[in-house]
C-alpha atoms as a PDB file:
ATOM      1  CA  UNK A   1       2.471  11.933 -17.934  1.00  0.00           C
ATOM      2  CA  UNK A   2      -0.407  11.380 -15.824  1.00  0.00           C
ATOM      3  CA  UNK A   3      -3.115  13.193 -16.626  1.00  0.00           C
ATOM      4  CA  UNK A   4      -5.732  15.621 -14.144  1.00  0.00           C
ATOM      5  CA  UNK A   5      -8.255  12.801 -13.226  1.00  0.00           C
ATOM      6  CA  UNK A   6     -11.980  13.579 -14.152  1.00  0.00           C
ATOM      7  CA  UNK A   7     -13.242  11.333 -11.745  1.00  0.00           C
ATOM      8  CA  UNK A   8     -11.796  14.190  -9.054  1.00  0.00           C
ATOM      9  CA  UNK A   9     -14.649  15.378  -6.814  1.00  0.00           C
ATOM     10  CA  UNK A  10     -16.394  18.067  -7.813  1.00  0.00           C
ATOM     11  CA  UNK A  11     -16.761  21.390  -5.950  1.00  0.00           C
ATOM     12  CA  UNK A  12     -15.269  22.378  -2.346  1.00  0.00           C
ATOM     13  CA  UNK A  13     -14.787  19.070   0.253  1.00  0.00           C
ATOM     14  CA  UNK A  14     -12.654  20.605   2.524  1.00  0.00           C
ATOM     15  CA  UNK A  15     -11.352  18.540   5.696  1.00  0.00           C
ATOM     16  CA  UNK A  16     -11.540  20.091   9.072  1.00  0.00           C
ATOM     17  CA  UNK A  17      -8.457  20.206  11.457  1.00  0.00           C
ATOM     18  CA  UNK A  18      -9.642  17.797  13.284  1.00  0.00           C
ATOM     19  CA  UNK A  19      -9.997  15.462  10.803  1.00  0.00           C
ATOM     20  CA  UNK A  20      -6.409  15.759  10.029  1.00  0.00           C
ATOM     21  CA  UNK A  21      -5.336  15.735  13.575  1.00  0.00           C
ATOM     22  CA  UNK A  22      -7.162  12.030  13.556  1.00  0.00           C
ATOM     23  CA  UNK A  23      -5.566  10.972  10.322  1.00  0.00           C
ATOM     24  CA  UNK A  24      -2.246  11.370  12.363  1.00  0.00           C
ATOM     25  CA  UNK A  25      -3.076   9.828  15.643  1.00  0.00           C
ATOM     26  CA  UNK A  26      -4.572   6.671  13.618  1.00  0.00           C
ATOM     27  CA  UNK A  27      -0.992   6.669  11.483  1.00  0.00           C
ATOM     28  CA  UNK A  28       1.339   7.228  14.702  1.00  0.00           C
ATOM     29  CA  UNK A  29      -0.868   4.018  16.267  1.00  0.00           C
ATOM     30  CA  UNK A  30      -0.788   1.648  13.336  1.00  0.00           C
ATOM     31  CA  UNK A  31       1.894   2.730  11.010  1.00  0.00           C
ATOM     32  CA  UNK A  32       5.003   3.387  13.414  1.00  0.00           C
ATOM     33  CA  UNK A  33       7.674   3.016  10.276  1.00  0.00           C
ATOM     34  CA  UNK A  34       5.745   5.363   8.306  1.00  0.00           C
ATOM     35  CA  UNK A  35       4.605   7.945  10.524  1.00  0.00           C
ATOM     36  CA  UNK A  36       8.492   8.110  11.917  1.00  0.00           C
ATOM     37  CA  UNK A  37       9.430   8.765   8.140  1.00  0.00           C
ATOM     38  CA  UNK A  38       7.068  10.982   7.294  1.00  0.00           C
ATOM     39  CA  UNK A  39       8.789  13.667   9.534  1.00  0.00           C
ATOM     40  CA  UNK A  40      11.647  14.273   7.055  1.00  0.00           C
ATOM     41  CA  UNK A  41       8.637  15.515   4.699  1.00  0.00           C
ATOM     42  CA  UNK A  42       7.933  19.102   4.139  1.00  0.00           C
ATOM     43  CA  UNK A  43       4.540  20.074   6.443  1.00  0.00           C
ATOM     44  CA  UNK A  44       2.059  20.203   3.492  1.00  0.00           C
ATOM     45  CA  UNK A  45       3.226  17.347   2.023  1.00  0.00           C
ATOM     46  CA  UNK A  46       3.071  15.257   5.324  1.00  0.00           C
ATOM     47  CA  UNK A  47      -0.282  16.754   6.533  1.00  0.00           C
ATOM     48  CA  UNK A  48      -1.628  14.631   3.145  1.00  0.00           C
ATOM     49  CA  UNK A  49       0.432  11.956   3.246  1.00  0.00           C
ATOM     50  CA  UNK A  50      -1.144  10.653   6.651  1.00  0.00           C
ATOM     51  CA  UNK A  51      -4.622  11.655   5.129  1.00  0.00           C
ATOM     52  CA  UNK A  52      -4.000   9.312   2.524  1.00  0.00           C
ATOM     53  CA  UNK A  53      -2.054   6.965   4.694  1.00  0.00           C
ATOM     54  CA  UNK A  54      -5.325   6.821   7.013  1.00  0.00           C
ATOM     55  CA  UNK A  55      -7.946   5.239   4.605  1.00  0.00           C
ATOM     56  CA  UNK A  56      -5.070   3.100   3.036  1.00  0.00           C
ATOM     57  CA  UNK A  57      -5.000   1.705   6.821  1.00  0.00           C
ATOM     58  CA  UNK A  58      -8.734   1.850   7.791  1.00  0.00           C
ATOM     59  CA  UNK A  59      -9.223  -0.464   4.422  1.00  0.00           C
ATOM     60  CA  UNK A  60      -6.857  -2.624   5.318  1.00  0.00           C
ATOM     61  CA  UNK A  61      -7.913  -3.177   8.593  1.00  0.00           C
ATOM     62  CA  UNK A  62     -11.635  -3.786   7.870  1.00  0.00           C
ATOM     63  CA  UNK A  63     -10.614  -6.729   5.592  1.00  0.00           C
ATOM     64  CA  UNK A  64      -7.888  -7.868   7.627  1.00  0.00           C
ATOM     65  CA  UNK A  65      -7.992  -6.697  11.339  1.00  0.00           C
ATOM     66  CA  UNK A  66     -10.011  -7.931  14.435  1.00  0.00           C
ATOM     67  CA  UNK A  67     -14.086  -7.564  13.851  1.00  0.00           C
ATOM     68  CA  UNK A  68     -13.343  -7.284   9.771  1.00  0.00           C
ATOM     69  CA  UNK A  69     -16.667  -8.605   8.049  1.00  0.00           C
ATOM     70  CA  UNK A  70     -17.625 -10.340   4.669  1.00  0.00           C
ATOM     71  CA  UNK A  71     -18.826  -6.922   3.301  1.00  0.00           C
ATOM     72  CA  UNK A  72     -15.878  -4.962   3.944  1.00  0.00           C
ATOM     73  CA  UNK A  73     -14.466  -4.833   0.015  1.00  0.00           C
ATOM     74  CA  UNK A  74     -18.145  -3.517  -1.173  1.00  0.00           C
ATOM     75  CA  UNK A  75     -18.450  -1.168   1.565  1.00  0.00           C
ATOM     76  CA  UNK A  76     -14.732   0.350   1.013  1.00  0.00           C
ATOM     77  CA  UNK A  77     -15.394   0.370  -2.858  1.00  0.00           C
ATOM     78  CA  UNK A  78     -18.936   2.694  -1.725  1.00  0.00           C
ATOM     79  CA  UNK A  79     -16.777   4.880   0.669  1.00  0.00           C
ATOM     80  CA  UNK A  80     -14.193   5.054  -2.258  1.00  0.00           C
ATOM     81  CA  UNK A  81     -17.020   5.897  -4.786  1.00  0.00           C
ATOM     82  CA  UNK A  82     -18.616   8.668  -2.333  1.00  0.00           C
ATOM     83  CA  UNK A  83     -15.056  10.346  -2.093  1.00  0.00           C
ATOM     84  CA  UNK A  84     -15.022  10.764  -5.823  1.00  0.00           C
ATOM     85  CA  UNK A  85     -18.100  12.007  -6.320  1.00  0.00           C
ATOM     86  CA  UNK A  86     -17.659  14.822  -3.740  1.00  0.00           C
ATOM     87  CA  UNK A  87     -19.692  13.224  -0.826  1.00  0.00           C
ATOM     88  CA  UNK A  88     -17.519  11.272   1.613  1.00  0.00           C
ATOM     89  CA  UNK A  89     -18.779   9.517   4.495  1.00  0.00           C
ATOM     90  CA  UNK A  90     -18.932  11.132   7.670  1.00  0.00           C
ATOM     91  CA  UNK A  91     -15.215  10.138   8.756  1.00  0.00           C
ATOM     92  CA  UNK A  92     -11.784  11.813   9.253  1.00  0.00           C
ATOM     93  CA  UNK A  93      -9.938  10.204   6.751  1.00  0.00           C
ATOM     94  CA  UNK A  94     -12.668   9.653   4.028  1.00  0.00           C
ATOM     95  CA  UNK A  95     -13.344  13.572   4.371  1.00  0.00           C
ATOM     96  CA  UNK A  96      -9.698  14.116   4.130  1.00  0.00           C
ATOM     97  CA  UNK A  97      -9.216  11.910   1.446  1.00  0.00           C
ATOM     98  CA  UNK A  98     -11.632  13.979  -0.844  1.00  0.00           C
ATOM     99  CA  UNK A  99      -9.824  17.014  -0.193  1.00  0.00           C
ATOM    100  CA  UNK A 100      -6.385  15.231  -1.164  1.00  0.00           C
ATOM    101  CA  UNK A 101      -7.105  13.503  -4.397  1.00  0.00           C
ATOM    102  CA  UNK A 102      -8.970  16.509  -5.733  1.00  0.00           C
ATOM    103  CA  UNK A 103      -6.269  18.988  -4.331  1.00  0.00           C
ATOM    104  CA  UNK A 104      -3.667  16.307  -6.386  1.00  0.00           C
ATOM    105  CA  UNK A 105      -6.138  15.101  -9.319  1.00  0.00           C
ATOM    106  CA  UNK A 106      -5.423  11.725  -8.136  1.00  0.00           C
ATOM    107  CA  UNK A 107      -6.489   9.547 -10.453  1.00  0.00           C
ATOM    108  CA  UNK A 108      -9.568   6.845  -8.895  1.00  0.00           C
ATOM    109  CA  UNK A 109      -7.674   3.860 -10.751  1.00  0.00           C
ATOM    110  CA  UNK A 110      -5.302   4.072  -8.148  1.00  0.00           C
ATOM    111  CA  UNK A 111      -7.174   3.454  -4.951  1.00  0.00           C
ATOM    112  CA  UNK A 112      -9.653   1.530  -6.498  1.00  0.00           C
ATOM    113  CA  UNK A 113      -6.219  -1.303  -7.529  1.00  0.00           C
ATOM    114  CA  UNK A 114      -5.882  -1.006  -3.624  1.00  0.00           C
ATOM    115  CA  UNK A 115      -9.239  -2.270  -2.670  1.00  0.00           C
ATOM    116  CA  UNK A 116      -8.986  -4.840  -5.291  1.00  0.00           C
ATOM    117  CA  UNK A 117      -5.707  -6.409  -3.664  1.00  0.00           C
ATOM    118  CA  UNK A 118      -7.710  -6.516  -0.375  1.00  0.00           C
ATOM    119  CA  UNK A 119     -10.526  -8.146  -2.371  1.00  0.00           C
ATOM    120  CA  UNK A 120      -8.170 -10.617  -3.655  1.00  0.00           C
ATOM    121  CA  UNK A 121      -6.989 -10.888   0.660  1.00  0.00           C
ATOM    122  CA  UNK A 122      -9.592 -11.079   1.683  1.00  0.00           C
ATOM    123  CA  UNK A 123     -10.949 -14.347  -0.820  1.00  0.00           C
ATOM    124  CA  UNK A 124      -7.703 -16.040   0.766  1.00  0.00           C
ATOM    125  CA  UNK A 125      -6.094 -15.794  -2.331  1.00  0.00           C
ATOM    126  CA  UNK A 126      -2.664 -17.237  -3.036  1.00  0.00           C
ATOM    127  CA  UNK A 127      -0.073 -17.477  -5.451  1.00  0.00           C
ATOM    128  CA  UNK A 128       1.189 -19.637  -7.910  1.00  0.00           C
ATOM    129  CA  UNK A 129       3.939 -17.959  -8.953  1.00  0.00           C
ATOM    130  CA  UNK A 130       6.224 -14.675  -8.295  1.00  0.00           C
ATOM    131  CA  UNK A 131       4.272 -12.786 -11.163  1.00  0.00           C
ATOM    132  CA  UNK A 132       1.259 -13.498  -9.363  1.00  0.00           C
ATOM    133  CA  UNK A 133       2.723 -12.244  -5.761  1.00  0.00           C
ATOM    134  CA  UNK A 134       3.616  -9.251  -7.879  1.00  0.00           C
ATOM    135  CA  UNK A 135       0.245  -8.702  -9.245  1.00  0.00           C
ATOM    136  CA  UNK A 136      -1.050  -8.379  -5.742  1.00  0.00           C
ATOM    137  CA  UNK A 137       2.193  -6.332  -4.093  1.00  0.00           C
ATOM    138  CA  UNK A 138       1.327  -3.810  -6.979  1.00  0.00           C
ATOM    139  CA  UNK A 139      -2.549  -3.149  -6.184  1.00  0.00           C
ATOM    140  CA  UNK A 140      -1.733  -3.089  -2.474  1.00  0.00           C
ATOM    141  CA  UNK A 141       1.569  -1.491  -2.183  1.00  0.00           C
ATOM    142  CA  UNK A 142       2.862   0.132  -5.443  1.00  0.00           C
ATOM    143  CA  UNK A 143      -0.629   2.096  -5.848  1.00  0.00           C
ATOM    144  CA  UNK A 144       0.092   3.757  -2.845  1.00  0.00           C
ATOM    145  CA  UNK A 145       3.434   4.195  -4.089  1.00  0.00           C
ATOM    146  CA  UNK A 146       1.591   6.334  -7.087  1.00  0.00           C
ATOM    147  CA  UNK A 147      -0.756   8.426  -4.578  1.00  0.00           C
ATOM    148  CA  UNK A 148       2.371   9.613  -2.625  1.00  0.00           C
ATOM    149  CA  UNK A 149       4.472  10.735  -5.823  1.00  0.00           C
ATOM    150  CA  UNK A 150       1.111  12.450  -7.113  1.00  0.00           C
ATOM    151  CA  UNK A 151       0.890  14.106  -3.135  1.00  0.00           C
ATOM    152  CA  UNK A 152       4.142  15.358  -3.654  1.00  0.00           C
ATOM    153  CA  UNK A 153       3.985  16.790  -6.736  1.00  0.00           C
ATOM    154  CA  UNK A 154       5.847  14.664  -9.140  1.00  0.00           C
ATOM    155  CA  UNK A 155       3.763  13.365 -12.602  1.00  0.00           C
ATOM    156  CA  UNK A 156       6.239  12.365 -14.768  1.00  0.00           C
ATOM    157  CA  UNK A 157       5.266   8.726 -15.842  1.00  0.00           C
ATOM    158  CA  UNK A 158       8.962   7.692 -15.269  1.00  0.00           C
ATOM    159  CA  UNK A 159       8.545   8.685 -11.415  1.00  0.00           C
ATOM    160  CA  UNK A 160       5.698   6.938 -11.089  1.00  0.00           C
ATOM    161  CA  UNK A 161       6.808   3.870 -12.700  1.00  0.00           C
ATOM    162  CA  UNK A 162       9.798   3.794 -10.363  1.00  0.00           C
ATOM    163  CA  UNK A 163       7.990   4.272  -7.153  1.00  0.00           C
ATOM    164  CA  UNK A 164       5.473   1.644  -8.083  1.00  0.00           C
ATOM    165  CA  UNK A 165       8.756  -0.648  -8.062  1.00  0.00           C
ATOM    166  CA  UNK A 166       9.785   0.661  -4.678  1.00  0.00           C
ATOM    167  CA  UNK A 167       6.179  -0.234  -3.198  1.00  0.00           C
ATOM    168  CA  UNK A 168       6.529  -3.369  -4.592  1.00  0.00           C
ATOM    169  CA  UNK A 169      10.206  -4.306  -2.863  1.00  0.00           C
ATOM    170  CA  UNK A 170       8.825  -2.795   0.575  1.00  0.00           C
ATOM    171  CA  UNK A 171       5.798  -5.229  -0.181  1.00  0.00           C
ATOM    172  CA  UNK A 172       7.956  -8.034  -0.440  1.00  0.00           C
ATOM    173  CA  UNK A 173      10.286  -7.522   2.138  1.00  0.00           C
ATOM    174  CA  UNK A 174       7.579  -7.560   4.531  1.00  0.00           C
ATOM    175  CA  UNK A 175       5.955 -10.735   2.788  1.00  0.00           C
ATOM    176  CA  UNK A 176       9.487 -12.060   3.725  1.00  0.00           C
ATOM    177  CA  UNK A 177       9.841 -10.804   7.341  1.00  0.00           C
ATOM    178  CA  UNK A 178       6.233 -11.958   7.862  1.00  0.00           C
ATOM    179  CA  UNK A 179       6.111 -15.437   6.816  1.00  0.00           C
ATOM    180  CA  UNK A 180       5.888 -17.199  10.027  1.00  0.00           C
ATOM    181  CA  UNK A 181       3.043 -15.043  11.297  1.00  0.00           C
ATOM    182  CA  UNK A 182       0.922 -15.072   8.249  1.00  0.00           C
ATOM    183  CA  UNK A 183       0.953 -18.611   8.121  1.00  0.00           C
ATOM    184  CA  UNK A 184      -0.256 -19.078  11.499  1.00  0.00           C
ATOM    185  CA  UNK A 185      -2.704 -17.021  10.971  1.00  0.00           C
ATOM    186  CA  UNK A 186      -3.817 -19.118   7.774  1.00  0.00           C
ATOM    187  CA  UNK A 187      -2.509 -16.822   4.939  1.00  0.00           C
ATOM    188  CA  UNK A 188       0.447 -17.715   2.571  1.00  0.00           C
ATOM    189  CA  UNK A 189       1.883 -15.525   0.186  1.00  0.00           C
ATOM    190  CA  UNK A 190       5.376 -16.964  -1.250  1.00  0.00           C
ATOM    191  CA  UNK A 191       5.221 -18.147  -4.569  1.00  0.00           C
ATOM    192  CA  UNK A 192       3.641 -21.681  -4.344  1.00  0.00           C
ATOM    193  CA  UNK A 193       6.037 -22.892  -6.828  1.00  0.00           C
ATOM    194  CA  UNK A 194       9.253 -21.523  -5.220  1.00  0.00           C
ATOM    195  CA  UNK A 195       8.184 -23.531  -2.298  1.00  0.00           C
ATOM    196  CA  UNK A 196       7.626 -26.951  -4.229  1.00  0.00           C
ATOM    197  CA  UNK A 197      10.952 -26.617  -5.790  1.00  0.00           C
ATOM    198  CA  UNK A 198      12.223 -26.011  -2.491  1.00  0.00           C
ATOM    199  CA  UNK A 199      10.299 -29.293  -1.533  1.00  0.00           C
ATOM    200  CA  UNK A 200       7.825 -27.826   1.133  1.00  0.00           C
ATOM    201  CA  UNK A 201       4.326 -28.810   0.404  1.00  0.00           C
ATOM    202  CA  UNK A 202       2.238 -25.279   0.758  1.00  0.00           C
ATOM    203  CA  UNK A 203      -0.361 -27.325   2.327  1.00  0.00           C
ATOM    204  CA  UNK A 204       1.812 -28.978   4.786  1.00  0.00           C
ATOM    205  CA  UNK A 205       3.822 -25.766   5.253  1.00  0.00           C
ATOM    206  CA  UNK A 206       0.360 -23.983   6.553  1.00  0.00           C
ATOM    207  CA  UNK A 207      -1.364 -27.347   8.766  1.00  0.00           C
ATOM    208  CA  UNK A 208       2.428 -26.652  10.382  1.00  0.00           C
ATOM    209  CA  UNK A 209       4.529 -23.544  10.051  1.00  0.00           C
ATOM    210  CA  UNK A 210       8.116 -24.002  10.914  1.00  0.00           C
ATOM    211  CA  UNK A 211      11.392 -22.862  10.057  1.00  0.00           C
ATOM    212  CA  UNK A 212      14.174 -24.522   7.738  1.00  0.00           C
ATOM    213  CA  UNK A 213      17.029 -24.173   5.856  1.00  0.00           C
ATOM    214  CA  UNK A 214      14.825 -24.810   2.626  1.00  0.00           C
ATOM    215  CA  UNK A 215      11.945 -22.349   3.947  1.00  0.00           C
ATOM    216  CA  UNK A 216      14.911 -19.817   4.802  1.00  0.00           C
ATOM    217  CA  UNK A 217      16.165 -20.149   0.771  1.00  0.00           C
ATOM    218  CA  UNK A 218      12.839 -19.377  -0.457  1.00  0.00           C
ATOM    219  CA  UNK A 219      13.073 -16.135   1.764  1.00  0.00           C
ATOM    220  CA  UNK A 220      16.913 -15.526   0.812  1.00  0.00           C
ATOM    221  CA  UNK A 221      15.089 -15.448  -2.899  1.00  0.00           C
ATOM    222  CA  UNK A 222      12.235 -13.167  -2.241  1.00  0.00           C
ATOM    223  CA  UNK A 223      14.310 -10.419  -0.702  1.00  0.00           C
ATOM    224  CA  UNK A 224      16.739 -11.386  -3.451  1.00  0.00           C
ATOM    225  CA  UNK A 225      14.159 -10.685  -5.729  1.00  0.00           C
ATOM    226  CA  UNK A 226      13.247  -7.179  -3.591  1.00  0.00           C
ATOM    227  CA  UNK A 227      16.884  -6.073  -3.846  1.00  0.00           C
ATOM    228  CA  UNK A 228      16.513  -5.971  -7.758  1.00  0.00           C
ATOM    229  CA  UNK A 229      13.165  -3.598  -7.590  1.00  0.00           C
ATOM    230  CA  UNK A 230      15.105  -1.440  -4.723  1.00  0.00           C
ATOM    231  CA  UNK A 231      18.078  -0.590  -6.959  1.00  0.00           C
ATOM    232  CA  UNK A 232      15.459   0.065 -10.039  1.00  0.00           C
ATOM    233  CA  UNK A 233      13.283   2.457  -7.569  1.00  0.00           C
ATOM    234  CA  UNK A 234      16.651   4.474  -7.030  1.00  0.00           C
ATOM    235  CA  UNK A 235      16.692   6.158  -9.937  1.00  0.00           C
ATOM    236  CA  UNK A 236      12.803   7.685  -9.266  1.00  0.00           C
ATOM    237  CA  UNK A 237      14.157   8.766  -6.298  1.00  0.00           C
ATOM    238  CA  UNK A 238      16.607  11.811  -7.401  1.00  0.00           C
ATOM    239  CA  UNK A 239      12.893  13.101  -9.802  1.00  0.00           C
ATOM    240  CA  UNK A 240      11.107  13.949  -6.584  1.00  0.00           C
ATOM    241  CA  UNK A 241      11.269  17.451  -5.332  1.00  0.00           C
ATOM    242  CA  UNK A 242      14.717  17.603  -3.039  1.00  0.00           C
ATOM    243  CA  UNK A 243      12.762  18.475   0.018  1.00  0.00           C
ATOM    244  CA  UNK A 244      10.937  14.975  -0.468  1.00  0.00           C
ATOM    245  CA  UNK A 245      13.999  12.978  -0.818  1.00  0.00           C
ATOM    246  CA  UNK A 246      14.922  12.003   2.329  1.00  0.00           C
ATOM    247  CA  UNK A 247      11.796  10.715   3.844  1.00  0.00           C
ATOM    248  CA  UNK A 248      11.470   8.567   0.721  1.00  0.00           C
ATOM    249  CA  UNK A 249      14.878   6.932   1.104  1.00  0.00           C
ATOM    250  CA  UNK A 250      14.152   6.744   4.858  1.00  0.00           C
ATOM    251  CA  UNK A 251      11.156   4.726   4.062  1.00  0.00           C
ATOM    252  CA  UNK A 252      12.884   2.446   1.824  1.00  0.00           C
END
């Protein structure tokens, strides 16, 4: 069982309307799949999930979108810190933010693991192995995984664990569907190994993406690997409140 975080921000930050009007025009524009899930969710539970949605995709987008800078990971760990300690910066989704993780003692741990998978992004880092790949899928996926089952009111450490597992499997099945576009744009995250045994040269593979039967195996295994972490999420599933259910399956 999770416990109430004491890092939660003390006294009253209370978002506007406004703000939380913004945090769902920014989700609707960058986060179609979610956003079209998220209406199976009861109001109060959705009306915090795209708070929390919105700084998850403002932080990715400063280390990974158009204009991001060398300073983005500090200045996203600051905006992070702020939150906690009742303060936020003068945005939407950092005020609105404050008001969700002390309104659902969200533990900092758990965004701060997100920020550190962008770190590790934004360094160019890649990966060895599939434990590595997993190591990063967790910070940047199966945290927020955590946040939502906190958001909707489900603690048990079993519940957690599980939709860690289903962040994960949505992680990689988008590291699979997006291989050809990461790599053009310089960034390779299939296990290094998997590739050599599939003989592709990572190297090679990234001076010149293309498409084969060996690069299509290495996918077949990823999504392979996906499928196992989807069934193991299932259970998880049928602890959330009922109401909650179907936008979670929906997402998966």
């Amino acid at each position: 069982m999770l416990p109430s975080s004491p890092d939660a921000p003390l006294g009253g930050c209370t978002a506007r309307p406004a703000d939380h009007a913004a945090c769902r025009a920014a989700i609707r524009a960058g986060s179609r799949s979610f956003y079209a899930a998220s209406w199976l969710l009861p109001r109060a539970v959705r009306r915090d999930a795209y708070g929390l949605y919105a700084f998850c995709r403002l932080s990715d987008d400063a280390v990974d979108g158009a204009g991001a800078q060398a300073d983005a990971v500090p200045r996203l760990r600051a905006r992070l810190a702020a939150v906690y300690a009742g303060r936020p910066a003068d945005a939407p989704a950092d005020r609105a933010l404050a008001e969700i993780v002390a309104r659902h003692a969200i533990p900092q741990a758990l965004p701060a693991a997100l920020l550190e998978g962008l770190a590790w992004d934004a360094a160019g880092r890649r990966h060895p192995d599939l434990s590595s790949l997993v190591a990063y899928v967790a910070r940047v996926a199966g945290s927020v995984g955590a946040m939502m089952t906190l958001v909707m009111g489900e603690r048990s450490g079993e519940a957690l664990a599980r939709a860690c597992d289903l962040g994960i499997a949505m992680q990689l099945t988008n590291v699979a569907r997006d291989v050809g576009e990461d790599a053009r744009a310089g960034r390779l995250y299939l296990p290094e190994s998997w590739l050599r045994d599939a003989g592709i040269d990572p190297d090679a593979f990234l001076a010149r993406p293309e498409q084969s039967p060996a690069l299509a195996a290495v996918v077949a295994r990823l999504l392979a690997a996906a499928d196992l972490l989807y069934a193991r999420a299932d259970s998880g599933i049928a602890q959330l409140p009922a109401a909650c259910r179907p936008a979670v399956r929906a997402a998966g």
